[in-house]
Structures are given as C-alpha cells and as structure tokens.
Protein backbone atom coordinates (compact mmCIF):
# COMPACT_ATOMS: atom_id res chain seq x y z
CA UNK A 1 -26.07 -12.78 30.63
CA UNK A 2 -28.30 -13.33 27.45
CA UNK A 3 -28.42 -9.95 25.13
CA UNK A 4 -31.49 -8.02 24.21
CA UNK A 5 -32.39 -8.33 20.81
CA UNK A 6 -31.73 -5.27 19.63
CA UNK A 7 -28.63 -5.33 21.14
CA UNK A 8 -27.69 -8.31 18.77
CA UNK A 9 -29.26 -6.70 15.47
CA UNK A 10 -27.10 -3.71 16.85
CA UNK A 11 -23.81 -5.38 17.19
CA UNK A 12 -24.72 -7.58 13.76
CA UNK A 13 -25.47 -3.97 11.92
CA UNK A 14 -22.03 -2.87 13.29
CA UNK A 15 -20.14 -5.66 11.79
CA UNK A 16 -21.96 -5.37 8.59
CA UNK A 17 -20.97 -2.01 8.02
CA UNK A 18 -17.00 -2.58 9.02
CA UNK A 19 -17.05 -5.13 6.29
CA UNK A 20 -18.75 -2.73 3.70
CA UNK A 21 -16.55 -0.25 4.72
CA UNK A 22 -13.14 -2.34 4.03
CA UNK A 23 -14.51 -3.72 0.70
CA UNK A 24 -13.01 -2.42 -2.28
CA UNK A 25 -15.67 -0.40 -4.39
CA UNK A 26 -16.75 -2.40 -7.72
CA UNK A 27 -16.09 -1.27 -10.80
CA UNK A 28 -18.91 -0.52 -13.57
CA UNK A 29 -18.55 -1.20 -17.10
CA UNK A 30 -14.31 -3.12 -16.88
CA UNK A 31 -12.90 0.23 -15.30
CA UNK A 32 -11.46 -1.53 -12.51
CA UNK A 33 -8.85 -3.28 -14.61
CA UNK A 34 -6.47 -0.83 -13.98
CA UNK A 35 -7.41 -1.28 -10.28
CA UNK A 36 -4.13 -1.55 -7.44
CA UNK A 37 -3.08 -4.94 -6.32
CA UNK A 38 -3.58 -5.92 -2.81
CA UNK A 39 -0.86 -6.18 0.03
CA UNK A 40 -0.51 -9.62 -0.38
CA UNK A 41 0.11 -10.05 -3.80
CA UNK A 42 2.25 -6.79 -4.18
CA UNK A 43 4.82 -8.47 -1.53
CA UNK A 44 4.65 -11.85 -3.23
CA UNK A 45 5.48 -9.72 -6.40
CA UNK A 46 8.44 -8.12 -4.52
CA UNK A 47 9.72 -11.29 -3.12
CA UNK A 48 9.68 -12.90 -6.39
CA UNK A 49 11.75 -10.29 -8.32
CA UNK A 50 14.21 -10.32 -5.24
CA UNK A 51 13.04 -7.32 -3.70
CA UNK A 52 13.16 -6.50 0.32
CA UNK A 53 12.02 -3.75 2.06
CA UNK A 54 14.63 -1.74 3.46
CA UNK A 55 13.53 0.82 6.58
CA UNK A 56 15.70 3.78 7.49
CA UNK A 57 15.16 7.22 8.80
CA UNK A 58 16.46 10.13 6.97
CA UNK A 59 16.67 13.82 7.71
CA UNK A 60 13.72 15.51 6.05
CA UNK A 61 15.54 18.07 3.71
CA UNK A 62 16.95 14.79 1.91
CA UNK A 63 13.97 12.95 1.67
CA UNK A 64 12.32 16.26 -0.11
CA UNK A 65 15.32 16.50 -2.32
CA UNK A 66 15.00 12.26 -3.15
CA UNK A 67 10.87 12.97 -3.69
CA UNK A 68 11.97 15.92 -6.39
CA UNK A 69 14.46 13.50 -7.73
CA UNK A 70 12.54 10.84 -8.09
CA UNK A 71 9.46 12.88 -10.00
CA UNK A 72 11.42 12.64 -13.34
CA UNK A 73 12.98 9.27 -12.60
CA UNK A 74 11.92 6.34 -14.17
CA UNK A 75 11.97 3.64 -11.46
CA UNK A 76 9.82 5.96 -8.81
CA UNK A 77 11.85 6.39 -5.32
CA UNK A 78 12.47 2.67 -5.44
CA UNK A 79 15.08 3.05 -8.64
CA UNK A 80 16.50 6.30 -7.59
CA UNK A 81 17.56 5.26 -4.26
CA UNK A 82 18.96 1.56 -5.57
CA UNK A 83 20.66 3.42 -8.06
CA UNK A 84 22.50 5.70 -5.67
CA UNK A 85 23.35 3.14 -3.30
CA UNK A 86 25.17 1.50 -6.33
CA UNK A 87 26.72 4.53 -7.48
CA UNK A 88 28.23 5.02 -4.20
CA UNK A 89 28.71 1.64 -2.79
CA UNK A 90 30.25 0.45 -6.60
C-alpha cells in the first residue's frame, strides 16, 4: 500500500524535527567552548584514567548526607565516595 503524499511530507517533517530536537544548540560568538562532552567521549575519558562505574542502591538519608558532603569536596561525589571506601577498606 503506496502512501499519500502528504502522508510522506508528514512522516519526513516528523523526522526532521526529532533530529532538530536532539541536536545540541550552537554556540554564538566561541561560548560553547566551555560546552559538556558527549557520552561517548566522557566514558572513553573514564576508561582511560581507569575509572568504572560502580552501581549500588543506598538508603536515601545517606545519599542526602554523601550529596551535603560532597558540596565542599573537591573531587564531586566521585572523590568523596572513593575516598571513603579507602578509608574504610585501608
């Protein structure tokens, strides 16, 4: 069953606009040099300094106390927790 045209300017509008949608917005003027790395490259970052991802579930009044924690730390929530885990594994 052949489609209308409309039906195919339809579908090819809809796929036009999911792509514009998932495109990153451009930068004017070199403001977008300070712009987030994609997926990708963040893991191969990660895998490259040695880093894994590590998946647990916690009770929630830790994880709030481990957010305030890691406010004033220096490595984020990614350097708090290592550290701990070496402090009490060590």
């Amino acid at each position: 069953m052949s489609m209308k045209k409309t039906d195919l300017v339809r579908q090819l509008e809809s796929k036009l606009e999911g792509q514009r949608q998932r495109a990153a917005v451009p930068g004017r003027f070199a403001q977008d040099t300070h712009a987030p790395m994609d997926r990708k490259e963040q893991r191969r970052i990660d895998a490259a300094a040695g880093l894994v991802p590590f998946a647990c579930k916690l009770p929630s009044t830790l994880t709030a106390q481990l957010s305030e924690r890691a406010a004033s730390h220096a490595g984020g929530i990614n350097g708090l927790v290592a550290e701990l885990l070496l402090r009490s594994l060590g």
